[in-house]
Each structure stands twice: as C-alpha cells, then as structure tokens.
N, C-alpha and C. Protein backbone atom coordinates (compact mmCIF):
# COMPACT_ATOMS: atom_id res chain seq x y z
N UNK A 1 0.86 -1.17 0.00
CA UNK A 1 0.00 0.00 0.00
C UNK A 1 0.91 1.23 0.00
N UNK A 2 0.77 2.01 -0.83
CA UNK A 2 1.58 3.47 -1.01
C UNK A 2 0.81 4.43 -0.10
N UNK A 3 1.96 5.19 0.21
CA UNK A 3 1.51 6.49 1.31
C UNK A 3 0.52 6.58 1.68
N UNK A 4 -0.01 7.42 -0.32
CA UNK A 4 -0.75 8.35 -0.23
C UNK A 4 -2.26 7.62 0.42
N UNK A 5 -2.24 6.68 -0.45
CA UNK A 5 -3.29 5.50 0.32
C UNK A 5 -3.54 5.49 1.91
N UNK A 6 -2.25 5.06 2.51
CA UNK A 6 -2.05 5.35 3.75
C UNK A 6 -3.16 6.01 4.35
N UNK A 7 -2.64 6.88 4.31
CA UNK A 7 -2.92 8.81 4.71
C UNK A 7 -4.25 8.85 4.19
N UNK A 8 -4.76 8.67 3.56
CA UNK A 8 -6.44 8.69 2.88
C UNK A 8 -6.90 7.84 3.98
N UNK A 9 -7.01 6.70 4.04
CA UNK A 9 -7.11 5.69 4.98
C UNK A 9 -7.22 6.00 6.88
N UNK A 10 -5.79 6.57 6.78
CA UNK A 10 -5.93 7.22 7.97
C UNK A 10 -6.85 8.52 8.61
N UNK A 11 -6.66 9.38 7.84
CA UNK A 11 -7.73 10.48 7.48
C UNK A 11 -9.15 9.87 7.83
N UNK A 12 -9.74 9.03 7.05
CA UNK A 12 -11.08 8.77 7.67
C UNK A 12 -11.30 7.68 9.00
N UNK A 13 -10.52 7.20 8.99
CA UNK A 13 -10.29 6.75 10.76
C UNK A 13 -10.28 7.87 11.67
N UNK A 14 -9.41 9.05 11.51
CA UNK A 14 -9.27 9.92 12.28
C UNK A 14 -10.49 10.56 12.45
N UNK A 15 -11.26 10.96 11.01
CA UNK A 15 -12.94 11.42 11.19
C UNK A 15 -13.49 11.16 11.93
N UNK A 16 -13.20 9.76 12.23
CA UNK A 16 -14.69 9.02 13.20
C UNK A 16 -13.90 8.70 14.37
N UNK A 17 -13.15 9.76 14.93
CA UNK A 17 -12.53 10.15 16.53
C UNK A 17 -14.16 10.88 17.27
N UNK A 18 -13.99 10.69 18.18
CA UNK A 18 -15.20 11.27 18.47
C UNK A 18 -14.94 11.76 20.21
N UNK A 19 -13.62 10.93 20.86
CA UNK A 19 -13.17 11.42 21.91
C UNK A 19 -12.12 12.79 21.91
N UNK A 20 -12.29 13.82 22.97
CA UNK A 20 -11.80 14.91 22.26
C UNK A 20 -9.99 14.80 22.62
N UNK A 21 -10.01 14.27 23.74
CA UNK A 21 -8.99 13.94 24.35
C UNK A 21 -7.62 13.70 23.49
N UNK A 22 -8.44 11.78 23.05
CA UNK A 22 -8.04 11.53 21.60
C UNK A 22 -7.20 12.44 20.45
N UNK A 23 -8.21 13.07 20.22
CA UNK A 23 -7.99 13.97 18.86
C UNK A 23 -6.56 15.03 19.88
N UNK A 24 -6.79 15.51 20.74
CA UNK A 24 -5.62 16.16 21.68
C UNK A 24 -4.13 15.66 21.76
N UNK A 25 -4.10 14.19 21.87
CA UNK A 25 -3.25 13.77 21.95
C UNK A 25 -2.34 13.05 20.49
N UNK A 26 -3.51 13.07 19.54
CA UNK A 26 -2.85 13.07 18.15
C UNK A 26 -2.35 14.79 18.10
N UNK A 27 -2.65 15.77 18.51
CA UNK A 27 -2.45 16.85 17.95
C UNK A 27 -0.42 17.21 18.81
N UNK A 28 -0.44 16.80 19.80
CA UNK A 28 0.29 17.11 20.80
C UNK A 28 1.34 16.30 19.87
N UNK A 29 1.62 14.83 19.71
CA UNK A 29 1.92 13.96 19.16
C UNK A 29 3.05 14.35 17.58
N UNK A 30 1.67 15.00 16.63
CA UNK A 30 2.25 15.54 15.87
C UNK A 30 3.10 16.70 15.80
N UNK A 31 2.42 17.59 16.71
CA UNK A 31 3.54 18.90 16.47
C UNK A 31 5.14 18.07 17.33
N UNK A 32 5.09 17.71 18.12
CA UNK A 32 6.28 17.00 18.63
C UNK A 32 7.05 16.56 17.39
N UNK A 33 6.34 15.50 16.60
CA UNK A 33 7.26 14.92 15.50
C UNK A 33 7.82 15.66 14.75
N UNK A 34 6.83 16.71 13.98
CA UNK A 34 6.72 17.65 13.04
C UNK A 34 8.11 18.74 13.46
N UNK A 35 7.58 19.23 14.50
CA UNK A 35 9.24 19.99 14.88
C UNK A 35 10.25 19.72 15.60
N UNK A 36 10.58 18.26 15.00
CA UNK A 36 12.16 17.68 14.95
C UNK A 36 12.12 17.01 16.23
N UNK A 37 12.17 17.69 17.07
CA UNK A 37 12.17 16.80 19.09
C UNK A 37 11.70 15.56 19.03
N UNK A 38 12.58 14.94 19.63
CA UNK A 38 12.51 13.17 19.83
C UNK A 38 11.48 13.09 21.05
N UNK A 39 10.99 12.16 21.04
CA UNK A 39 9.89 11.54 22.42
C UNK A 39 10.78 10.75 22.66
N UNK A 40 10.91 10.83 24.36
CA UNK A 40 12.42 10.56 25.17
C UNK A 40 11.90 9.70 25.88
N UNK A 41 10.39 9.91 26.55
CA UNK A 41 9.41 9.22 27.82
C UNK A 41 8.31 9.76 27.44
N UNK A 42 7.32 9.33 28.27
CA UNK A 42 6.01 9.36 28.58
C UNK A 42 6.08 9.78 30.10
N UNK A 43 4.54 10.64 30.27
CA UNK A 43 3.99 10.52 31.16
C UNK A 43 3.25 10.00 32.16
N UNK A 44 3.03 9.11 33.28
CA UNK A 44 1.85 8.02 33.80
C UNK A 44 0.84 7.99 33.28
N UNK A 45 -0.06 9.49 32.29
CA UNK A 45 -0.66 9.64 32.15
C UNK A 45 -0.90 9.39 30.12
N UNK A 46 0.71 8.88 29.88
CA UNK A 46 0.47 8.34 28.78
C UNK A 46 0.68 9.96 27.63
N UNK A 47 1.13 11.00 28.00
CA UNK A 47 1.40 12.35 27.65
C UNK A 47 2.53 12.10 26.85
N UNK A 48 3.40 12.76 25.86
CA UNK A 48 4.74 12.45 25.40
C UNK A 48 5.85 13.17 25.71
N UNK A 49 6.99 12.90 25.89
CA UNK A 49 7.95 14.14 26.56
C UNK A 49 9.43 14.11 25.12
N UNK A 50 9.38 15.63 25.21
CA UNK A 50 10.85 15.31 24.67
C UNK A 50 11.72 15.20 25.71
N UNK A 51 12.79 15.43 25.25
CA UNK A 51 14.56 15.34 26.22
C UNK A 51 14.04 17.05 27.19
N UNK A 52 13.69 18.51 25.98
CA UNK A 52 13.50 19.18 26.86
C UNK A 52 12.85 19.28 28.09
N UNK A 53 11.06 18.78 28.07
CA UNK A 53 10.17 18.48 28.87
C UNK A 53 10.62 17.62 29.68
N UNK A 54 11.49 16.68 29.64
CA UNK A 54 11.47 15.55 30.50
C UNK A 54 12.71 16.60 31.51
N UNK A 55 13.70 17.35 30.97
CA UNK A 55 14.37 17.61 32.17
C UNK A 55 14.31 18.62 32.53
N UNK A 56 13.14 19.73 31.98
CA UNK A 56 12.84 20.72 32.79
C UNK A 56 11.89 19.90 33.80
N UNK A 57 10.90 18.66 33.72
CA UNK A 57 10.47 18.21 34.77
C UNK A 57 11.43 17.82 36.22
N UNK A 58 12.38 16.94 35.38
CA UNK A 58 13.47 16.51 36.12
C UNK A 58 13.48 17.89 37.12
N UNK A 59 14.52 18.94 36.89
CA UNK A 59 14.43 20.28 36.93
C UNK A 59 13.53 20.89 38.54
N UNK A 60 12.14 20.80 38.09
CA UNK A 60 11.10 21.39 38.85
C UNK A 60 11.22 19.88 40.03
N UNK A 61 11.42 18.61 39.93
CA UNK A 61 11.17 17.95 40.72
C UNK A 61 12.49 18.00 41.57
N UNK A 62 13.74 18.17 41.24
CA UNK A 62 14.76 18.24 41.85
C UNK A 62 14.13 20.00 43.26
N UNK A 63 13.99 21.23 42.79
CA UNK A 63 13.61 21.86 43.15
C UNK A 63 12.74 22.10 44.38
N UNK A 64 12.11 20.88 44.03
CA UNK A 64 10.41 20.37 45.18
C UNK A 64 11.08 19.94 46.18
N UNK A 65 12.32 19.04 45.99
CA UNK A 65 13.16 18.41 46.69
C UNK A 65 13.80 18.91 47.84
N UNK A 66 14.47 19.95 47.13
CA UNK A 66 15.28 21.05 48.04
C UNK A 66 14.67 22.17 48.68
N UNK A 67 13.21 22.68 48.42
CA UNK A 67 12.46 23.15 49.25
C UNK A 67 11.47 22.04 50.36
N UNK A 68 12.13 21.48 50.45
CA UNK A 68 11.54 20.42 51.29
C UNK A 68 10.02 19.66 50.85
N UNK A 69 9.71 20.18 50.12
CA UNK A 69 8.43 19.10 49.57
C UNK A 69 8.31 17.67 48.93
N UNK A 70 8.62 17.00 49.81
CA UNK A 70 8.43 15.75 49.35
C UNK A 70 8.31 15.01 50.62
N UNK A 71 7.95 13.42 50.52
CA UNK A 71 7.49 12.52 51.11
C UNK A 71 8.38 11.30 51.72
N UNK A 72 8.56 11.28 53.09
CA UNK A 72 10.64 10.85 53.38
C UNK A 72 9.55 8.99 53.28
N UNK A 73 10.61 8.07 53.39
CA UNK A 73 9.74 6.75 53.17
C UNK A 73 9.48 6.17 54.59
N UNK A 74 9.88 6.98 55.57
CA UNK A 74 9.24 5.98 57.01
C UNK A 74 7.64 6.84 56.89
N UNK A 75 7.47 8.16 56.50
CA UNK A 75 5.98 8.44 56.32
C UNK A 75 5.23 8.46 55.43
N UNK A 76 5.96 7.41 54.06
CA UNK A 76 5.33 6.72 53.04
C UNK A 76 4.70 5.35 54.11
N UNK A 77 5.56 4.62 54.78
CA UNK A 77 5.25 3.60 55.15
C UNK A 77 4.10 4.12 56.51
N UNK A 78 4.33 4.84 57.21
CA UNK A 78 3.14 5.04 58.20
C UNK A 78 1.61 5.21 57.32
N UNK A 79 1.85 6.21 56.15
CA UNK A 79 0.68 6.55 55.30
C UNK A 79 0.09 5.10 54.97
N UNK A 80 0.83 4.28 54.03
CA UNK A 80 0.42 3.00 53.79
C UNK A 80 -0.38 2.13 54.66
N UNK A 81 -0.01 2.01 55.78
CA UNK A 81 -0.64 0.96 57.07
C UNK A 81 -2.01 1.66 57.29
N UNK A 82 -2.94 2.75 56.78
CA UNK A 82 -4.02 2.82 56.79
C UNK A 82 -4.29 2.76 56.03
N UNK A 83 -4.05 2.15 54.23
CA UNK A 83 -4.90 2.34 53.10
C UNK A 83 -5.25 0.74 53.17
C-alpha cells in the first residue's frame, strides 16, 4: 500500500474520533514529531515528553526536593498501614 493511500485511509479513521482527548493527543503527538524533538518518555498519564520536557520536569522535581516538599519513606510507610 503506497503512502498516499495510507494517509487517505488514515484520514477517515481519524474522522470518526469522536473522543476529544483523543484527537488532543494526536495533535500534541504531531507537532512533537513535526518539529524535529525526539519523544524521550512518557507521562503516567500516557502524555509524550521530549529530552526538553522531561528535564525541565526533572528540573522542577529536583527543586520540590530542596524546598523540602516531598514525602521521606518511614511516612510513606506510616501513610500505607491505613490504606
């Protein structure tokens, strides 16, 4: 099957998207590809990251760190023993 076929093909699959989300995450997807940036990771939430996104996250989570916001693991483990 040639491309263009392809792409015709695909095109009316894409029509009958009907979740908007969906259609969001093809859009996110493409501009990523489209302007050059590699998808490095994902998000839990299944989101795409380049190298930039992933280490300005890195970045902001290191940050959370050193202002003391985060969760030490003896009061991960106290939290746990009531769920």
């Amino acid at each position: 099957m040639d491309l263009t076929t392809r792409k015709n093909i695909f095109k009316e699959r894409f029509d009958q998207i009907k979740d908007k989300d969906l259609v969001e995450r093809f859009e996110k997807f493409l501009e990523i590809q489209l302007s050059g940036n590699k998808i490095v990771a994902y998000t839990i939430q299944g989101e795409p990251l380049t190298k930039g996104m992933y280490v300005e996250k890195a970045k902001n989570a290191l940050k959370s760190v050193n202002s003391g916001k985060f969760t030490s693991v003896a009061d991960l483990e106290k939290e746990s023993e009531n769920w």
